[in-house]
PDB file of N, CA and C in Angstrom:
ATOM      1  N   UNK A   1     -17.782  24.680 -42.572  1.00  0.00           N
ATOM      2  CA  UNK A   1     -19.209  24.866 -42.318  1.00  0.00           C
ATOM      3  C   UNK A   1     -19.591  26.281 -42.765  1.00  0.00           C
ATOM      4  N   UNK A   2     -20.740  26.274 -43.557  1.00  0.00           N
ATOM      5  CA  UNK A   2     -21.317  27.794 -43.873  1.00  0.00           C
ATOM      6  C   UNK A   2     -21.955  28.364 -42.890  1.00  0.00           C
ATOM      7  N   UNK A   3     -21.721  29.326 -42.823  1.00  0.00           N
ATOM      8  CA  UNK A   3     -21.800  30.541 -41.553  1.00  0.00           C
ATOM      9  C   UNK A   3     -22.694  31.648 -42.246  1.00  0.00           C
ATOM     10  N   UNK A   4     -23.872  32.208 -41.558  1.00  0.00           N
ATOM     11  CA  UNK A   4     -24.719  33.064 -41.662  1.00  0.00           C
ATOM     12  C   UNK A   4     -24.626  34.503 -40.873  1.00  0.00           C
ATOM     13  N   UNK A   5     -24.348  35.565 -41.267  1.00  0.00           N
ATOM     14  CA  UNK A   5     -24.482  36.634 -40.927  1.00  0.00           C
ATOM     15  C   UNK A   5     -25.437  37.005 -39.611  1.00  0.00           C
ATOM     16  N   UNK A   6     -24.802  37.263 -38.531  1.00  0.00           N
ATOM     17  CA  UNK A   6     -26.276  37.842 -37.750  1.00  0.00           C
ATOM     18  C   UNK A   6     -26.521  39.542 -37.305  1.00  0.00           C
ATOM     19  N   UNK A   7     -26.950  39.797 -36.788  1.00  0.00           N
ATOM     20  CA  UNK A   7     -26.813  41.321 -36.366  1.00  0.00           C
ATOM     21  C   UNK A   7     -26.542  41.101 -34.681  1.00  0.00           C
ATOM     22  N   UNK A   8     -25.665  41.475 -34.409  1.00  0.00           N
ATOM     23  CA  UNK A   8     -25.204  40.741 -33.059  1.00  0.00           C
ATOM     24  C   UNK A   8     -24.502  41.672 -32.522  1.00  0.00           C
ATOM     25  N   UNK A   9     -23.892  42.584 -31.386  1.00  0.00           N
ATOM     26  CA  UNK A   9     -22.831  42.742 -31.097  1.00  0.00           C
ATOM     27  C   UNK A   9     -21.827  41.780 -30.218  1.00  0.00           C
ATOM     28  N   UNK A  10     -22.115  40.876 -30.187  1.00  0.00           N
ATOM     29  CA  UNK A  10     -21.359  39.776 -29.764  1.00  0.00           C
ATOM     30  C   UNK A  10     -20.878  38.210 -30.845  1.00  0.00           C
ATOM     31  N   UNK A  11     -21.955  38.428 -31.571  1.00  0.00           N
ATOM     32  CA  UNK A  11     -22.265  37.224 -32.756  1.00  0.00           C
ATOM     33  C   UNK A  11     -21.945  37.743 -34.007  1.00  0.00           C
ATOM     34  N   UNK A  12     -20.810  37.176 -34.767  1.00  0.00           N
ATOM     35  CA  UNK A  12     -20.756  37.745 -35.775  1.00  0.00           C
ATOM     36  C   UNK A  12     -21.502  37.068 -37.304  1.00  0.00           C
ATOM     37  N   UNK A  13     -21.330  35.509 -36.920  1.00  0.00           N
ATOM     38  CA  UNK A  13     -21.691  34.646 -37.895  1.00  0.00           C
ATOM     39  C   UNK A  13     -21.811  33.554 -37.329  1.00  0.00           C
ATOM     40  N   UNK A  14     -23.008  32.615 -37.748  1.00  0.00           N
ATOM     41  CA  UNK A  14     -23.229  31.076 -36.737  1.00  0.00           C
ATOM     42  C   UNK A  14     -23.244  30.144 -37.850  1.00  0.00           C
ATOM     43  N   UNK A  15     -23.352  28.795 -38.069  1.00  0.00           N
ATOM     44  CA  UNK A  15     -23.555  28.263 -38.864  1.00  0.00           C
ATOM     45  C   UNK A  15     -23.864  26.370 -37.707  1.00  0.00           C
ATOM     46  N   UNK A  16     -24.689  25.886 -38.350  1.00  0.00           N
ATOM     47  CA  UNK A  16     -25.084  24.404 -37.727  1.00  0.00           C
ATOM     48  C   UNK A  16     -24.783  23.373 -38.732  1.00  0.00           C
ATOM     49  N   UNK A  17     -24.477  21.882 -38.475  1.00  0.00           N
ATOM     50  CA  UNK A  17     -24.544  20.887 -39.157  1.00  0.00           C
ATOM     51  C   UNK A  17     -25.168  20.128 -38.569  1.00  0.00           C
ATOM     52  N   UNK A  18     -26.614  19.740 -39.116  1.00  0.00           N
ATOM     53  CA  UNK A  18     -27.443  18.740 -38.110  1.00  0.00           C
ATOM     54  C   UNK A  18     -27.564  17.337 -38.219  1.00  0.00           C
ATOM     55  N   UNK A  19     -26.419  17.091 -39.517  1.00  0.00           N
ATOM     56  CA  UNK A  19     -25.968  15.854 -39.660  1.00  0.00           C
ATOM     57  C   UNK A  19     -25.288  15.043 -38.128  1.00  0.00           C
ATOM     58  N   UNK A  20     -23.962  16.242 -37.756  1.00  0.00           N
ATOM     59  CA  UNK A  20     -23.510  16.120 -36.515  1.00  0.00           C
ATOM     60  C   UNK A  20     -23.660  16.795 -35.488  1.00  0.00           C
ATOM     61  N   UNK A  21     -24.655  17.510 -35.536  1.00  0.00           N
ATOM     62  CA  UNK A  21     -25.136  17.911 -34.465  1.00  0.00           C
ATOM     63  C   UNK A  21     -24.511  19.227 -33.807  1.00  0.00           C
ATOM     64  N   UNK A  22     -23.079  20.257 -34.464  1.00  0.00           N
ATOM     65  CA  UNK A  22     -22.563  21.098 -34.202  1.00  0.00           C
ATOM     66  C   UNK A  22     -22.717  22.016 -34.702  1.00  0.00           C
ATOM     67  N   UNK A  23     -22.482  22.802 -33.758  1.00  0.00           N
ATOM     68  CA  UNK A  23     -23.092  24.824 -33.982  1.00  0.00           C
ATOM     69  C   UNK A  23     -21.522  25.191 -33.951  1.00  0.00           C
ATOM     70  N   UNK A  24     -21.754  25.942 -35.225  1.00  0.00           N
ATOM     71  CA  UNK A  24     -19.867  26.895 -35.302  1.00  0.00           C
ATOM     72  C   UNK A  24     -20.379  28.315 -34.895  1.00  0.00           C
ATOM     73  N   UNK A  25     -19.771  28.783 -34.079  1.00  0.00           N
ATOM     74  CA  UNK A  25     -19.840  30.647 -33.725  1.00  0.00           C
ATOM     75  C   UNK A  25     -18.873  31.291 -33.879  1.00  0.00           C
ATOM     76  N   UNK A  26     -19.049  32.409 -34.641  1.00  0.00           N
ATOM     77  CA  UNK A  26     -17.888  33.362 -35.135  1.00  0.00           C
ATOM     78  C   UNK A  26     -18.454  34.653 -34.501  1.00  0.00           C
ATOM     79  N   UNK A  27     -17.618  34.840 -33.160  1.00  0.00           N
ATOM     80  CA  UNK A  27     -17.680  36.099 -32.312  1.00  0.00           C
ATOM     81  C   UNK A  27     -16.874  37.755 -32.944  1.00  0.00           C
ATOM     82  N   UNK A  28     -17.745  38.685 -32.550  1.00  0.00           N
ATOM     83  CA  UNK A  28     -17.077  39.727 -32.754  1.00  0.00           C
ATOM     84  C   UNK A  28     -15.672  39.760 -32.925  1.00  0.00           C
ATOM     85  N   UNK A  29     -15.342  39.158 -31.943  1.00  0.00           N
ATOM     86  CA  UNK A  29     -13.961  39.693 -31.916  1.00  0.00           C
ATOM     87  C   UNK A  29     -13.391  38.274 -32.949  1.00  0.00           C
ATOM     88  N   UNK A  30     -13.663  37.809 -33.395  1.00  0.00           N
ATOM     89  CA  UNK A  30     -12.681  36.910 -34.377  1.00  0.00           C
ATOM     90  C   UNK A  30     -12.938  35.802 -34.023  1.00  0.00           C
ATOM     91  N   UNK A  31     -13.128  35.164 -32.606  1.00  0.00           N
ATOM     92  CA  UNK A  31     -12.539  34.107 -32.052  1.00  0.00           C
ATOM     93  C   UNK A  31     -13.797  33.018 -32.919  1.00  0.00           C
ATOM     94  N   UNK A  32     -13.443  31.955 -33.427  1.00  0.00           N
ATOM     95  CA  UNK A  32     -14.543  30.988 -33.472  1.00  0.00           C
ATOM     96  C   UNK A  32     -14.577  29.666 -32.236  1.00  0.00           C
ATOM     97  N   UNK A  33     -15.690  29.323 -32.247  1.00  0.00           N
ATOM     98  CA  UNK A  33     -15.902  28.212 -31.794  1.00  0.00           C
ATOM     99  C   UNK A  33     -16.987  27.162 -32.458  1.00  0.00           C
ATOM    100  N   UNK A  34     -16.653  25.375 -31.883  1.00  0.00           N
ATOM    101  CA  UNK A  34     -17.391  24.806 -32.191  1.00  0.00           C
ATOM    102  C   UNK A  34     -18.691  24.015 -31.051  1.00  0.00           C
ATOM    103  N   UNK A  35     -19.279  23.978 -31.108  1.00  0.00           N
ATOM    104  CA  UNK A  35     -20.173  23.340 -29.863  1.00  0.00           C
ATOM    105  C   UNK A  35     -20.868  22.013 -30.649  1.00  0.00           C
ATOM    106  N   UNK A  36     -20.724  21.107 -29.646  1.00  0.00           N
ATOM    107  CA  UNK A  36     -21.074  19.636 -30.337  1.00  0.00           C
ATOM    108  C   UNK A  36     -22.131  19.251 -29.347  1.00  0.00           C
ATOM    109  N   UNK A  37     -23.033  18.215 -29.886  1.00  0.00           N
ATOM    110  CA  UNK A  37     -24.227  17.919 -29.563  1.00  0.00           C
ATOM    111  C   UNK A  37     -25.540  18.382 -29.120  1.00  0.00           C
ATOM    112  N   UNK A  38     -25.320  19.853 -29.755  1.00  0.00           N
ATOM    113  CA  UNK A  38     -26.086  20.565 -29.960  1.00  0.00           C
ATOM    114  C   UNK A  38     -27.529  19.840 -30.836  1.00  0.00           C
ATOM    115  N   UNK A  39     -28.825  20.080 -30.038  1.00  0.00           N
ATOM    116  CA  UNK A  39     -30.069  19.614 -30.893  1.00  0.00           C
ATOM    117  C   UNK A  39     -29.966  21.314 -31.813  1.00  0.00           C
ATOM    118  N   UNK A  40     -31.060  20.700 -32.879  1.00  0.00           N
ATOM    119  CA  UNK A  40     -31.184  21.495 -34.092  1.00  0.00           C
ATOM    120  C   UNK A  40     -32.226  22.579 -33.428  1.00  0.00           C
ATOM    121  N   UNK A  41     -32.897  22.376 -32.046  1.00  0.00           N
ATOM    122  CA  UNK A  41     -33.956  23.487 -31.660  1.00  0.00           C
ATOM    123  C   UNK A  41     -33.548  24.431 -31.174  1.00  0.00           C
ATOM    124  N   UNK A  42     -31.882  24.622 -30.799  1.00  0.00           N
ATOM    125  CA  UNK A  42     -31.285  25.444 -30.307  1.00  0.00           C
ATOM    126  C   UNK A  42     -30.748  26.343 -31.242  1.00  0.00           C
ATOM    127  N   UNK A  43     -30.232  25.991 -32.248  1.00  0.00           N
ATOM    128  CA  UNK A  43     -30.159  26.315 -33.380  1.00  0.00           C
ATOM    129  C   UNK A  43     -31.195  27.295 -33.955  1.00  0.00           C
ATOM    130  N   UNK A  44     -32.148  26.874 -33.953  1.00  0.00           N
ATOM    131  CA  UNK A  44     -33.377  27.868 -34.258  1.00  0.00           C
ATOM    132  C   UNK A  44     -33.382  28.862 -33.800  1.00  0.00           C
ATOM    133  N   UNK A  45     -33.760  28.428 -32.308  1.00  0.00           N
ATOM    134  CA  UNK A  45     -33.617  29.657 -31.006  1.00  0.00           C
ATOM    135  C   UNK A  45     -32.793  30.452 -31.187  1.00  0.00           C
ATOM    136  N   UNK A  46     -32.046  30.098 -31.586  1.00  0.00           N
ATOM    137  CA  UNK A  46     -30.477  30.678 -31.658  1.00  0.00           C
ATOM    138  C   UNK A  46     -30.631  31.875 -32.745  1.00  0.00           C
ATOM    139  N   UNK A  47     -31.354  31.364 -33.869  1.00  0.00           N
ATOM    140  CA  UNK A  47     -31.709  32.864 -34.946  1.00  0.00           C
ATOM    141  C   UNK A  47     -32.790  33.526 -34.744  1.00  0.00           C
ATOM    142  N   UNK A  48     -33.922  32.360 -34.289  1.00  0.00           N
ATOM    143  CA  UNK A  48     -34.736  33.520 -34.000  1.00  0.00           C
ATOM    144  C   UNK A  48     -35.114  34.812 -32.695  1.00  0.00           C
ATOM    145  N   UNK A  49     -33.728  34.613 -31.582  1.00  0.00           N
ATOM    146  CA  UNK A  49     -33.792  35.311 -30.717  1.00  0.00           C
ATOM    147  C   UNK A  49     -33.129  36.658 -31.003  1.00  0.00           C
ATOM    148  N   UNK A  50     -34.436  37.707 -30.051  1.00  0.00           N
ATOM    149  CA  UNK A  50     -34.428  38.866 -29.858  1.00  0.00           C
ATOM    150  C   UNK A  50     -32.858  38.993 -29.534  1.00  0.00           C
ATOM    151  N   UNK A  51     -31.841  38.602 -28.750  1.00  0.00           N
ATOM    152  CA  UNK A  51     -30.901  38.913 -28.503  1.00  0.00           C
ATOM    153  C   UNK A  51     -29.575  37.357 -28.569  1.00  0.00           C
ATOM    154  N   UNK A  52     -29.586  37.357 -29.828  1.00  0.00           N
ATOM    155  CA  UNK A  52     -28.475  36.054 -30.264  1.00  0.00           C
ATOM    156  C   UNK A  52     -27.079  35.529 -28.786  1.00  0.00           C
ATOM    157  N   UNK A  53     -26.658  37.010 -28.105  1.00  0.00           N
ATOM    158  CA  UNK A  53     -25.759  37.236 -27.116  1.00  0.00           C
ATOM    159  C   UNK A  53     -26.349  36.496 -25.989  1.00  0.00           C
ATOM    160  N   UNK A  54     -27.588  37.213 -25.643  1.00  0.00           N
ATOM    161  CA  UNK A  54     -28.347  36.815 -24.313  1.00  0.00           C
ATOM    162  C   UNK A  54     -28.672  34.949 -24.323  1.00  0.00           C
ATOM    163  N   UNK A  55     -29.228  34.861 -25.428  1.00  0.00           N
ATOM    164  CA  UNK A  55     -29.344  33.903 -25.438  1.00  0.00           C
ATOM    165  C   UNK A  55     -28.422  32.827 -25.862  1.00  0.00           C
ATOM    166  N   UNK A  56     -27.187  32.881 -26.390  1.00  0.00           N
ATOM    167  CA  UNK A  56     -26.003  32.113 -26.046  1.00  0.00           C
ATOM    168  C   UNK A  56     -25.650  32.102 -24.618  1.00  0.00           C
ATOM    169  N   UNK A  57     -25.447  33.109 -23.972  1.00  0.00           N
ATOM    170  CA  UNK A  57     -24.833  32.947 -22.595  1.00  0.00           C
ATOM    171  C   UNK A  57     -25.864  32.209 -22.156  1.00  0.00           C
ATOM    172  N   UNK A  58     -26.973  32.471 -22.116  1.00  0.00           N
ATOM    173  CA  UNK A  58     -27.707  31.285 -21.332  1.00  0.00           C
ATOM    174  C   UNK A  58     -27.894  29.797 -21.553  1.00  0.00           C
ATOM    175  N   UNK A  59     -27.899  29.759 -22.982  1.00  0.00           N
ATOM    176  CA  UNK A  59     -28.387  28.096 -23.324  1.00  0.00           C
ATOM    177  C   UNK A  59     -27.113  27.515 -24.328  1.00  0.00           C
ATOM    178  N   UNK A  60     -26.268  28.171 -24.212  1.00  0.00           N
ATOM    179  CA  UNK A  60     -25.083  27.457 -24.977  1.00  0.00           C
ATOM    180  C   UNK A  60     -24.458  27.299 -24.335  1.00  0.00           C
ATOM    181  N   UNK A  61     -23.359  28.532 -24.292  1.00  0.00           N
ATOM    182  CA  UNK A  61     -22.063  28.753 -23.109  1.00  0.00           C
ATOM    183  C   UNK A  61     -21.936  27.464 -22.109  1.00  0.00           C
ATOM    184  N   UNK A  62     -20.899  27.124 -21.919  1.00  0.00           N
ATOM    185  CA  UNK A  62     -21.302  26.371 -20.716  1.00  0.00           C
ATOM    186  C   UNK A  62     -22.254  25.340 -20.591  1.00  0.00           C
ATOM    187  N   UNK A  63     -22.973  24.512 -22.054  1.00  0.00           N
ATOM    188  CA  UNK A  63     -23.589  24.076 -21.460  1.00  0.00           C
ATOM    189  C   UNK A  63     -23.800  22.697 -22.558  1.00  0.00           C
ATOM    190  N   UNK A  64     -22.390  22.715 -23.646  1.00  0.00           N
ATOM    191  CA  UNK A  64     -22.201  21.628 -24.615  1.00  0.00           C
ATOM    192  C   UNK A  64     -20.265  21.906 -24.580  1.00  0.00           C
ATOM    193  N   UNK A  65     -20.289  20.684 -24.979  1.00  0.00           N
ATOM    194  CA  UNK A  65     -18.817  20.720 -25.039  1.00  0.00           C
ATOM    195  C   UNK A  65     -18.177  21.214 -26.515  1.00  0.00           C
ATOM    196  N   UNK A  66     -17.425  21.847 -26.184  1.00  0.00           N
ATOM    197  CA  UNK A  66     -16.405  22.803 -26.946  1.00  0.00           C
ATOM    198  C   UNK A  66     -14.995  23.066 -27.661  1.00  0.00           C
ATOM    199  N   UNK A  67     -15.006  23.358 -28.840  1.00  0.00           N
ATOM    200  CA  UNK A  67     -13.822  23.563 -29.422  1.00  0.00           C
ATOM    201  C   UNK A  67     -13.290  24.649 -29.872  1.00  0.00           C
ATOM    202  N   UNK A  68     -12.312  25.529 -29.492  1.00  0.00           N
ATOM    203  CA  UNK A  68     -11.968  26.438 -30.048  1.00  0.00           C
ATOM    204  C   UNK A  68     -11.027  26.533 -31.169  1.00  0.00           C
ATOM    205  N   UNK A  69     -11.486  27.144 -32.585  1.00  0.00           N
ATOM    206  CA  UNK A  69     -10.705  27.196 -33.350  1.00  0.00           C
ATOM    207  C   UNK A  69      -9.902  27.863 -34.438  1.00  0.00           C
ATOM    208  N   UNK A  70      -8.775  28.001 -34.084  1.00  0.00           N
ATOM    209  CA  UNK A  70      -8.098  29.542 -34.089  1.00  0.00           C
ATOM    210  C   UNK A  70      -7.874  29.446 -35.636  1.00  0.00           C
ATOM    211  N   UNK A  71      -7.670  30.441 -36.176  1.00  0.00           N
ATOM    212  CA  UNK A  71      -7.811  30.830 -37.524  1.00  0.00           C
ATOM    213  C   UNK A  71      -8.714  30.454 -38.182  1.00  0.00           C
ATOM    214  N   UNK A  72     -10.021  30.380 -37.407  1.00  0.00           N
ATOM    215  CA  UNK A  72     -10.967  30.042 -38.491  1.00  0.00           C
ATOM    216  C   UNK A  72     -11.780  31.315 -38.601  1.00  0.00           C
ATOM    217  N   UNK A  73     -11.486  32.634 -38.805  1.00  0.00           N
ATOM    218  CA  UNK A  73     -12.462  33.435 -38.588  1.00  0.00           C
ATOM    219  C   UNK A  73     -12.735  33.666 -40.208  1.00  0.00           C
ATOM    220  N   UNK A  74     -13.719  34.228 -40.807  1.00  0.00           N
ATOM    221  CA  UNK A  74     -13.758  34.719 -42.386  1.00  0.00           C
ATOM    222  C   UNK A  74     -13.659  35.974 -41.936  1.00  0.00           C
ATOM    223  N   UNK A  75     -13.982  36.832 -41.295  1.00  0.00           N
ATOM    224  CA  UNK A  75     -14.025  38.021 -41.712  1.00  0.00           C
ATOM    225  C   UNK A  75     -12.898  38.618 -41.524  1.00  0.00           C
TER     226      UNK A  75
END
């Protein structure tokens, strides 16, 4: 999945497939994850928020089911 740059100190790169409905997150520190059944409005939210961090912990985290997946970082 292609991954977009954000300015984040927590977010390093996000990328969505709204075919299936999953958001990939590539955290500061390396770690990626995948979140599934994610709608595409979160997604949005997701770039166009003032704080990409704040607003993961609130409306992601915890709140779609999850995959973590190790060596997937690019940077």
């Amino acid at each position: 999945m292609e991954r977009e740059a954000f300015d984040s100190s927590v977010i390093a790169a996000a990328g969505y497939d709204p075919s299936v409905r999953t958001l990939e997150i590539e955290f500061v520190s390396g770690e990626v994850y995948r979140y599934f059944l994610v709608p595409a409005r979160v997604w949005r939210e997701l770039r166009a928020a003032g704080s990409a961090g704040s607003y993961f912990n609130a409306e992601v985290r915890d709140h779609y089911p999850e995959e973590w997946m190790p060596g997937a970082a690019t940077r």
